[in-house]
N, C-alpha and C. Protein backbone atom coordinates (compact mmCIF):
# COMPACT_ATOMS: atom_id res chain seq x y z
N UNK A 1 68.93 26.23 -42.88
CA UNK A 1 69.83 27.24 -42.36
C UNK A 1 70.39 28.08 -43.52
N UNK A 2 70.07 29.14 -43.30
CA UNK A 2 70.67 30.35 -44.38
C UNK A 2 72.58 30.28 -44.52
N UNK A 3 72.99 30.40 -45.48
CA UNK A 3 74.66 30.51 -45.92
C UNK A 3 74.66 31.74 -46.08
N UNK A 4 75.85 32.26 -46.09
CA UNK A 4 76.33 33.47 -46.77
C UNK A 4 76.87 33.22 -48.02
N UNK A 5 76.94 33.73 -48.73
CA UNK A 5 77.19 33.46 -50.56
C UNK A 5 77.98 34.71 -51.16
N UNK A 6 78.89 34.64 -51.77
CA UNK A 6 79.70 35.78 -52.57
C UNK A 6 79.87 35.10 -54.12
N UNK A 7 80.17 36.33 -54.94
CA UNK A 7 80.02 36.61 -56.12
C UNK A 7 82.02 37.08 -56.35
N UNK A 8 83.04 36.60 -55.26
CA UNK A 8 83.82 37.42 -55.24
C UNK A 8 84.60 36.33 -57.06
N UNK A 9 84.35 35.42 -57.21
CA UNK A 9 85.34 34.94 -58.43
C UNK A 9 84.98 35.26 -59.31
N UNK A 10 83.78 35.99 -59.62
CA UNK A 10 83.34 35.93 -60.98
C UNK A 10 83.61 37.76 -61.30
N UNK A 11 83.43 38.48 -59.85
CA UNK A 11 83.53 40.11 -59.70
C UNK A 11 85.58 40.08 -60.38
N UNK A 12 85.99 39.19 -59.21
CA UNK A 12 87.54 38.89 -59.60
C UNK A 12 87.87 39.06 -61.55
N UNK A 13 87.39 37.90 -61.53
CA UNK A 13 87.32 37.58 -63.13
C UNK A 13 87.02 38.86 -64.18
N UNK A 14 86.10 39.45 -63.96
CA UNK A 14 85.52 40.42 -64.70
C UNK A 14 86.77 41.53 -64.61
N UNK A 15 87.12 42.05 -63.34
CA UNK A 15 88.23 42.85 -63.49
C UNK A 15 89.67 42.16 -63.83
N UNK A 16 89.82 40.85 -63.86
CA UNK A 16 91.01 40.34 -64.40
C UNK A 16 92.03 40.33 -63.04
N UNK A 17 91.81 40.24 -61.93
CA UNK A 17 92.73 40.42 -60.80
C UNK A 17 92.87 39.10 -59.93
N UNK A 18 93.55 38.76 -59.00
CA UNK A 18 94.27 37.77 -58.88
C UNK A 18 93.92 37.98 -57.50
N UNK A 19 93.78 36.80 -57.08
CA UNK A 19 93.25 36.69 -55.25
C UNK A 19 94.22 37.87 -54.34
N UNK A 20 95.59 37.73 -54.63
CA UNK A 20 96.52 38.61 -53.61
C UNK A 20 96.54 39.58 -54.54
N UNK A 21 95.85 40.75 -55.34
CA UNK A 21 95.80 41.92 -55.72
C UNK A 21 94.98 42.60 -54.96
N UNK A 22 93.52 41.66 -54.69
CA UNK A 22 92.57 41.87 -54.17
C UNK A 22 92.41 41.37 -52.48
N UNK A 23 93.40 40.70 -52.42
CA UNK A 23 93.90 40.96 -50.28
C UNK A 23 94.69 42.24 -50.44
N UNK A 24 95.78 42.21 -50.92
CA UNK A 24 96.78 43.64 -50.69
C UNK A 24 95.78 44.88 -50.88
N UNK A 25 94.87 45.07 -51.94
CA UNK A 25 93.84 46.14 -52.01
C UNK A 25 92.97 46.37 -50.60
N UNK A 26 92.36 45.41 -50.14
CA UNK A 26 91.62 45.37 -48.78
C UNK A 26 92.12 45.17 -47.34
N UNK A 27 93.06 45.23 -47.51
CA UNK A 27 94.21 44.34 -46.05
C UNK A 27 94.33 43.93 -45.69
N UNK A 28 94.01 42.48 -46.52
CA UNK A 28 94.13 40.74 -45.37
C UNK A 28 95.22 39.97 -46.58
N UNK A 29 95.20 38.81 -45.82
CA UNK A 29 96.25 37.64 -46.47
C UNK A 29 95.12 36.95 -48.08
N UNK A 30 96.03 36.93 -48.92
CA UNK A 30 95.49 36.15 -49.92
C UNK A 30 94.70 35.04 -49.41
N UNK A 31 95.39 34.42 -48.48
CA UNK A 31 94.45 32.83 -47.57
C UNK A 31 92.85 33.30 -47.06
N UNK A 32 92.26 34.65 -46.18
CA UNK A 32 91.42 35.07 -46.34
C UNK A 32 90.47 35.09 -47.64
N UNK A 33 91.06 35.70 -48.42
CA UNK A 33 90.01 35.90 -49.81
C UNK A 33 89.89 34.48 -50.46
N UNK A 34 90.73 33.91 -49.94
CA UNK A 34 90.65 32.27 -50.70
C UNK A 34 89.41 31.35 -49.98
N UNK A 35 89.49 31.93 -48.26
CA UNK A 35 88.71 31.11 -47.47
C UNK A 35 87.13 32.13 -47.63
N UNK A 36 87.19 32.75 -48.08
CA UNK A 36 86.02 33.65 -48.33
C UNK A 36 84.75 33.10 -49.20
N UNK A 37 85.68 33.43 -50.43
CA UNK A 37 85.65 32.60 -51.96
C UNK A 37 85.07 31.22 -51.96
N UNK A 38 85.73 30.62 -50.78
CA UNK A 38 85.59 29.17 -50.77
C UNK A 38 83.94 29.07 -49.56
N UNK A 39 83.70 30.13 -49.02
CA UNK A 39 82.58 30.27 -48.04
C UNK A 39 82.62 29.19 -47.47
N UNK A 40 83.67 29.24 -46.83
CA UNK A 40 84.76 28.54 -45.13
C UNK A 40 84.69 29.86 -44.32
N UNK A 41 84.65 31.10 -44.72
CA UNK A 41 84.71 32.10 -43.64
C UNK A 41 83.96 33.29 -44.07
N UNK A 42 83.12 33.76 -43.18
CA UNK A 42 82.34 35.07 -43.04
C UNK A 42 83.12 36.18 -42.70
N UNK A 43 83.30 37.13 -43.76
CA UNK A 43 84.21 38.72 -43.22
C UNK A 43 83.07 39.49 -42.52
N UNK A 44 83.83 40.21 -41.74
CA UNK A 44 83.10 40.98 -41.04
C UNK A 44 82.58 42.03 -41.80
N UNK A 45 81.70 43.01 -41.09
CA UNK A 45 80.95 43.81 -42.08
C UNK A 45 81.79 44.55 -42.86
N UNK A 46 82.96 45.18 -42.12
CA UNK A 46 84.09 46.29 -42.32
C UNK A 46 85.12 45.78 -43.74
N UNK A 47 85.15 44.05 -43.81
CA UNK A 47 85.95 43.86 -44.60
C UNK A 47 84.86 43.68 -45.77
N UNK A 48 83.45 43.25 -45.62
CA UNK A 48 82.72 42.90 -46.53
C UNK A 48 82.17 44.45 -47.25
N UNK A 49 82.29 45.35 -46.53
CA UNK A 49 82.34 46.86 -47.10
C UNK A 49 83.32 47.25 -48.21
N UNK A 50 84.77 46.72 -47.73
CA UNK A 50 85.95 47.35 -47.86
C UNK A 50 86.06 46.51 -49.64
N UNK A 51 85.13 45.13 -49.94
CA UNK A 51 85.45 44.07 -50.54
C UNK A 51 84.48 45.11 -51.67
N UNK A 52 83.40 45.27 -51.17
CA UNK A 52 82.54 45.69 -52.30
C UNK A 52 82.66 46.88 -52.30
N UNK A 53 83.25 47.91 -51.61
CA UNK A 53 83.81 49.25 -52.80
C UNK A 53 84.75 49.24 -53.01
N UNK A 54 85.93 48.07 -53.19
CA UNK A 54 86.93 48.27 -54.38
C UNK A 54 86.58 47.77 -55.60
N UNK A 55 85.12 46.91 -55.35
CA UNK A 55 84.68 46.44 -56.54
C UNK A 55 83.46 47.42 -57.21
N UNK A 56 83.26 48.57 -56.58
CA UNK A 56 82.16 49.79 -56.67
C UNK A 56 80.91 49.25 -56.47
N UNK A 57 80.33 47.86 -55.94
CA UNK A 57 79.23 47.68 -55.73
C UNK A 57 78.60 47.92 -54.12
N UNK A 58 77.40 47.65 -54.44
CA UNK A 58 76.95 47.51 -52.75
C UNK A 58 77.12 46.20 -52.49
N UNK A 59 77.08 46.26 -50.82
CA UNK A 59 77.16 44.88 -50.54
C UNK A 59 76.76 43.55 -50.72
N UNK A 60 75.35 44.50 -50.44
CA UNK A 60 74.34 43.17 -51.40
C UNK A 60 74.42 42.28 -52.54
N UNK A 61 75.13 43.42 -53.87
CA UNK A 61 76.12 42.52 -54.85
C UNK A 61 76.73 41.95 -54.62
N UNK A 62 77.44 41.81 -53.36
CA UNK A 62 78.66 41.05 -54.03
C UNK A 62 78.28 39.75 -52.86
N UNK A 63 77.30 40.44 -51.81
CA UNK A 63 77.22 38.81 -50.83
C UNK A 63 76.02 38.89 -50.22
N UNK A 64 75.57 37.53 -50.72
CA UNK A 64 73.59 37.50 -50.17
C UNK A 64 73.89 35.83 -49.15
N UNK A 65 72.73 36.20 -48.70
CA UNK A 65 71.92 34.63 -48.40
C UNK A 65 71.42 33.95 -49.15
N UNK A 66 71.42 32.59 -49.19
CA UNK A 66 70.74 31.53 -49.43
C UNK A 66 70.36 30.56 -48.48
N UNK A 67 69.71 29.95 -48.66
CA UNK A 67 68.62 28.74 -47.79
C UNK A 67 69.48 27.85 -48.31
């Protein structure tokens, strides 16, 4: 069964920003980006859009599949 997978701690890291910089930037609760992060929860396309152009990538950067 395929996972969904993000790149969001290391994208985090690189810009130096802090889980609730990066909810208040996109418009959810720090607990979201935590349960994200932790891939406990799938954002919808709108937030997984909203995630990867505050980080200027495409989506694909920042969240793939794996087997």
């Amino acid at each position: 069964m395929e996972k969904l997978k993000n790149r969001l701690r290391v994208l985090r890291a690189e810009k130096d920003i802090s889980q609730e910089v990066l909810a208040k930037a996109v418009g959810v609760s720090r607990q979201t980006i935590v349960s994200i992060e932790g891939e406990d929860y799938s954002p919808s396309v709108t937030l997984a859009l909203k995630i990867a152009a505050y980080f200027g990538k495409r989506m694909e950067e920042v969240f793939f599949l794996e087997k």
